[in-house]
C-alpha atoms as a PDB file:
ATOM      1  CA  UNK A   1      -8.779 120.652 156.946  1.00  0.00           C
ATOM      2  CA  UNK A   2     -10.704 118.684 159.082  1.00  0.00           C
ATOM      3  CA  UNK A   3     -14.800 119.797 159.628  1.00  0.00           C
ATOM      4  CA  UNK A   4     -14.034 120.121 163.402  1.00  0.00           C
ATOM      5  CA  UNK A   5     -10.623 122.264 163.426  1.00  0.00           C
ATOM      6  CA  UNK A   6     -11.358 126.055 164.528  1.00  0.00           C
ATOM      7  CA  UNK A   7     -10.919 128.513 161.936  1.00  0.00           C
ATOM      8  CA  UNK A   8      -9.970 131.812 163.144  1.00  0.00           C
ATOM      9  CA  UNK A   9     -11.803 132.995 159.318  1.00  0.00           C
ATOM     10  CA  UNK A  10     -10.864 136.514 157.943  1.00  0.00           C
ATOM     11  CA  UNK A  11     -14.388 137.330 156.658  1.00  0.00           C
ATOM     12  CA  UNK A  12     -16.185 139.693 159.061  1.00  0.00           C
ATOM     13  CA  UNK A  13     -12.282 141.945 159.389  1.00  0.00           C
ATOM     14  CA  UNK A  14     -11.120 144.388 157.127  1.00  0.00           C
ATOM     15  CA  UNK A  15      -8.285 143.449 155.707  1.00  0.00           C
ATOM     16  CA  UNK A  16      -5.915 146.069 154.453  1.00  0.00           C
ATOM     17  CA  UNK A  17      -4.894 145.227 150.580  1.00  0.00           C
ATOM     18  CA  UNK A  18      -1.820 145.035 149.680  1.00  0.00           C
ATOM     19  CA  UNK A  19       0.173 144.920 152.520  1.00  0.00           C
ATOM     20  CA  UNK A  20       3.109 142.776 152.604  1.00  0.00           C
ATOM     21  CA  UNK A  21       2.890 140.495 156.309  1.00  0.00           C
ATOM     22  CA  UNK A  22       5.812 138.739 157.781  1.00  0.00           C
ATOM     23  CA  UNK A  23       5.041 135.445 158.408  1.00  0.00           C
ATOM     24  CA  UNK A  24       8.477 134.783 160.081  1.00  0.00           C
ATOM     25  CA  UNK A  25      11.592 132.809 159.258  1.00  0.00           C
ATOM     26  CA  UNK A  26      11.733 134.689 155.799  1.00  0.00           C
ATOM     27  CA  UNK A  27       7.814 134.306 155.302  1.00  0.00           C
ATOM     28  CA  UNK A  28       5.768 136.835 153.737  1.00  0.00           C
ATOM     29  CA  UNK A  29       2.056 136.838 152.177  1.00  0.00           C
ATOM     30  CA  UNK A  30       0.066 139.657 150.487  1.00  0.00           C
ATOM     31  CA  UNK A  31      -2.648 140.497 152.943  1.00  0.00           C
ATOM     32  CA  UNK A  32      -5.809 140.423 150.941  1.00  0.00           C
ATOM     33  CA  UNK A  33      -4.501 137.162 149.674  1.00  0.00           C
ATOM     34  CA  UNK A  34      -4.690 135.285 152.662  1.00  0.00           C
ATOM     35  CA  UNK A  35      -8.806 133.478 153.124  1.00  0.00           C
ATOM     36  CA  UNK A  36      -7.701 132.316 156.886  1.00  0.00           C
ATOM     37  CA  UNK A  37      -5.744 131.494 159.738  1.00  0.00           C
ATOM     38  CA  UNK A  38      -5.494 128.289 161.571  1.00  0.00           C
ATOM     39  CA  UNK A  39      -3.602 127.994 164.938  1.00  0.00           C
ATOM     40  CA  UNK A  40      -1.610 124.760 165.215  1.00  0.00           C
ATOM     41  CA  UNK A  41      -2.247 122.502 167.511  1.00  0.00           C
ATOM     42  CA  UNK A  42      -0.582 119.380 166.702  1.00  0.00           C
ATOM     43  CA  UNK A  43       3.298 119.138 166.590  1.00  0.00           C
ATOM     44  CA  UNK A  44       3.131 122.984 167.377  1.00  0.00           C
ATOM     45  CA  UNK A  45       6.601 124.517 168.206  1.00  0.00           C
ATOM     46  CA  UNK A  46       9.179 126.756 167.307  1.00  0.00           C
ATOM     47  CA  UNK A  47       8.986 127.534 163.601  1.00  0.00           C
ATOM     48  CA  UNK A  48       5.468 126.078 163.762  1.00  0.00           C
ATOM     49  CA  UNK A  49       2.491 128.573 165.213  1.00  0.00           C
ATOM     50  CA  UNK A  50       0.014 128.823 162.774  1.00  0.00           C
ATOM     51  CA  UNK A  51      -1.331 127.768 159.304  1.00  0.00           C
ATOM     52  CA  UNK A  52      -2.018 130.492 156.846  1.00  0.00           C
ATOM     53  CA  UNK A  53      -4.850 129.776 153.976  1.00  0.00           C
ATOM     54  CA  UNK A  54      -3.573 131.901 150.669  1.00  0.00           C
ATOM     55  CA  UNK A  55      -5.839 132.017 147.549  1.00  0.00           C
ATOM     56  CA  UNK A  56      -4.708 129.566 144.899  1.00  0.00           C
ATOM     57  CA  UNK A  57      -2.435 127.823 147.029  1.00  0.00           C
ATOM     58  CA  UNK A  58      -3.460 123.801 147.666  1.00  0.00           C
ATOM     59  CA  UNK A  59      -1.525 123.854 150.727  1.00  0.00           C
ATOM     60  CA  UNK A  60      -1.332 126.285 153.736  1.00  0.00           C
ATOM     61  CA  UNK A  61       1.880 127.981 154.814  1.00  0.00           C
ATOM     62  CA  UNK A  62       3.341 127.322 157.903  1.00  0.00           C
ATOM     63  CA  UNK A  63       3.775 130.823 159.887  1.00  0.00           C
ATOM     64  CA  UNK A  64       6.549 131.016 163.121  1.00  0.00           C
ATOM     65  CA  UNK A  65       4.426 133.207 164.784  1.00  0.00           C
ATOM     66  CA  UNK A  66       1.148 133.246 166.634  1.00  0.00           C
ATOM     67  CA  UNK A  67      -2.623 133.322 164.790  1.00  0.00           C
ATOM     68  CA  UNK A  68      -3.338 136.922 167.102  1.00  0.00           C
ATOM     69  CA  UNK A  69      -0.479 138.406 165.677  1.00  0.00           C
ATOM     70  CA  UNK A  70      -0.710 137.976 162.422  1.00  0.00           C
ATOM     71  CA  UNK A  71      -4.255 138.878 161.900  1.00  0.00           C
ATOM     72  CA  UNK A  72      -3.346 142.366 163.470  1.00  0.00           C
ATOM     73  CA  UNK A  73      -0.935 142.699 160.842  1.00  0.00           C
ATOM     74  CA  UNK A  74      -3.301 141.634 158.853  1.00  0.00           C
ATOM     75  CA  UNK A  75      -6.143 144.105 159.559  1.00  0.00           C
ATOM     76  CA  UNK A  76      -3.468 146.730 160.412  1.00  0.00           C
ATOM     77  CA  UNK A  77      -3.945 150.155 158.045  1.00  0.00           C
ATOM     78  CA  UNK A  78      -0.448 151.034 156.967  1.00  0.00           C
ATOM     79  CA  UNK A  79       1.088 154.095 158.933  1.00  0.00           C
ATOM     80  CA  UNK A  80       0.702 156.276 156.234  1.00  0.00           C
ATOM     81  CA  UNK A  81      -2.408 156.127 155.590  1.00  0.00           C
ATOM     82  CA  UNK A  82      -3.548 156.431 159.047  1.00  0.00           C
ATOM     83  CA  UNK A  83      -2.064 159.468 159.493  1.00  0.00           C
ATOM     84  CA  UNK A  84      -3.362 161.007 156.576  1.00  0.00           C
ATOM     85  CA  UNK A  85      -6.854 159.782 157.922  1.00  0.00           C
ATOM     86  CA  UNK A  86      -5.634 162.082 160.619  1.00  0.00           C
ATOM     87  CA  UNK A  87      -4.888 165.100 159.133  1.00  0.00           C
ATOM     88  CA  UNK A  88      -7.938 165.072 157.102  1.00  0.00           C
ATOM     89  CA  UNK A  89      -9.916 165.094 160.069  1.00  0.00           C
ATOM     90  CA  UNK A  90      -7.651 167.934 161.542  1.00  0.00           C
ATOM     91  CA  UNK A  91      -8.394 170.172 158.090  1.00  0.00           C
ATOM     92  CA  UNK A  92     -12.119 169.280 159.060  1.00  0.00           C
ATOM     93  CA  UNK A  93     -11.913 170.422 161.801  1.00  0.00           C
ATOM     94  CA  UNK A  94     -10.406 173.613 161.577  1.00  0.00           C
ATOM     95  CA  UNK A  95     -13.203 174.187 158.571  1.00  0.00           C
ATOM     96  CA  UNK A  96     -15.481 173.924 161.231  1.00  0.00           C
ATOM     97  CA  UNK A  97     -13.907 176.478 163.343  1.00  0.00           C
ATOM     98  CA  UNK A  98     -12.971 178.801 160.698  1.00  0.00           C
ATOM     99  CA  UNK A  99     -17.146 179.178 159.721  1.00  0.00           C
ATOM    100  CA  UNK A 100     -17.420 180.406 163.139  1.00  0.00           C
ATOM    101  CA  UNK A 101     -15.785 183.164 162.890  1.00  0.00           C
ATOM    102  CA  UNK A 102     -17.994 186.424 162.023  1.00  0.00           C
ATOM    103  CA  UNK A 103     -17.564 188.645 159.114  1.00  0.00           C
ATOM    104  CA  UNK A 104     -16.393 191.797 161.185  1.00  0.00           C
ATOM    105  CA  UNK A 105     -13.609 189.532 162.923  1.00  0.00           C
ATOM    106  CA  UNK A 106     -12.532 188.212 159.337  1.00  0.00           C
ATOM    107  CA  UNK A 107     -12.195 191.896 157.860  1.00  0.00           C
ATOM    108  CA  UNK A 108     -10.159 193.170 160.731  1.00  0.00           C
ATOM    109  CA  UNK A 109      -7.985 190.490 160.740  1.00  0.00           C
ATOM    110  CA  UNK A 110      -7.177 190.175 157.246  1.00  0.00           C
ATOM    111  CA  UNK A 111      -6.719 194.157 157.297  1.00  0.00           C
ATOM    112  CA  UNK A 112      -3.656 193.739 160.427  1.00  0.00           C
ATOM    113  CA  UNK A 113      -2.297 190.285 159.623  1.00  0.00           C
ATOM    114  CA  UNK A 114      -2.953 189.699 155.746  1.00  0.00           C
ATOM    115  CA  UNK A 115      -4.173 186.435 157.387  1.00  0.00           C
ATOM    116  CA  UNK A 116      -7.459 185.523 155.275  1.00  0.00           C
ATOM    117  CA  UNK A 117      -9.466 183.266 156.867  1.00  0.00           C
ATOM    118  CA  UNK A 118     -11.837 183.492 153.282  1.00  0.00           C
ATOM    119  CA  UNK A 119      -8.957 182.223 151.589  1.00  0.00           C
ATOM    120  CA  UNK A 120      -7.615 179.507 154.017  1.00  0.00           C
ATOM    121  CA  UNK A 121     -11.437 178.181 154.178  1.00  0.00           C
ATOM    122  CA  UNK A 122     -11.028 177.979 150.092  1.00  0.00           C
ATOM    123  CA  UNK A 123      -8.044 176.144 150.233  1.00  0.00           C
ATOM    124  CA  UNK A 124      -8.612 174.044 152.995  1.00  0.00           C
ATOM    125  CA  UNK A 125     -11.885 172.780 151.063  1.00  0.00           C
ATOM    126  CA  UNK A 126     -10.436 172.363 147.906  1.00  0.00           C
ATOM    127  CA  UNK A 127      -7.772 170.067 149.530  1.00  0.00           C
ATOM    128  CA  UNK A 128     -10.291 167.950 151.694  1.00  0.00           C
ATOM    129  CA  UNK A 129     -12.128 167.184 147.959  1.00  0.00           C
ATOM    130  CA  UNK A 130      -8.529 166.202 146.674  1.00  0.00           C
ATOM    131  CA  UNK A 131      -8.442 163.952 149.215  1.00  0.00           C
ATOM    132  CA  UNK A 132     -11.726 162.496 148.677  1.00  0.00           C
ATOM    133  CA  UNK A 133     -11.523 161.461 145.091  1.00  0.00           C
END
């Protein structure tokens, strides 16, 4: 690579391990594998975007698609795990609201409802330290 040819460098993102990118055509790389991105600018075309750095490799792969693209896919958290990011902060939440509810309220609920908010608090906190570890 030449000293003058702009690197768009993955060092300052955080890039998601182990996620499996499509580079196009049949492409795919390991996303914590790959140390950069280079857009193409000679002989750039169809089939022929951008080159992808991947540890341990001499040569770079040649991705279809665009250098912007990719490295959103790259730094990209899996669906899954953002919405479990999501509805740990919901749980938080409502263990927030649930310690503002008074004593007197908690007793007369639990008495018409066998709804106990002493309980759910219990359970909601041993599930957010599940989550944690």
């Amino acid at each position: 690579m030449a000293p003058d040819t702009p690197v768009c460098v993955l060092l300052s993102m955080k890039i998601q391990p182990s996620v499996i990118v499509p580079l196009g055509y049949g492409k795919y790389v390991k996303s914590d594998r790959v140390t950069a991105v280079v857009p193409i600018e000679d002989e750039r075309g169809p089939g022929r975007r951008t080159f992808v750095y991947v540890e341990d490799m001499k040569e770079p792969l040649i991705a279809s698609r665009g250098e912007e693209s990719l490295v959103r896919d790259l730094a990209r958290e899996p669906r899954d795990v953002t919405r479990a990011r999501q509805q740990q902060e919901i749980l938080r939440d409502l263990l927030d609201d649930l310690g503002t509810v008074n004593g007197t309220v908690r007793d007369i609920v639990r008495d018409r409802s066998q709804l106990d908010f002493n309980l759910l608090e219990r359970r909601l906190r041993d599930a957010l330290e599940d989550a944690s570890e």
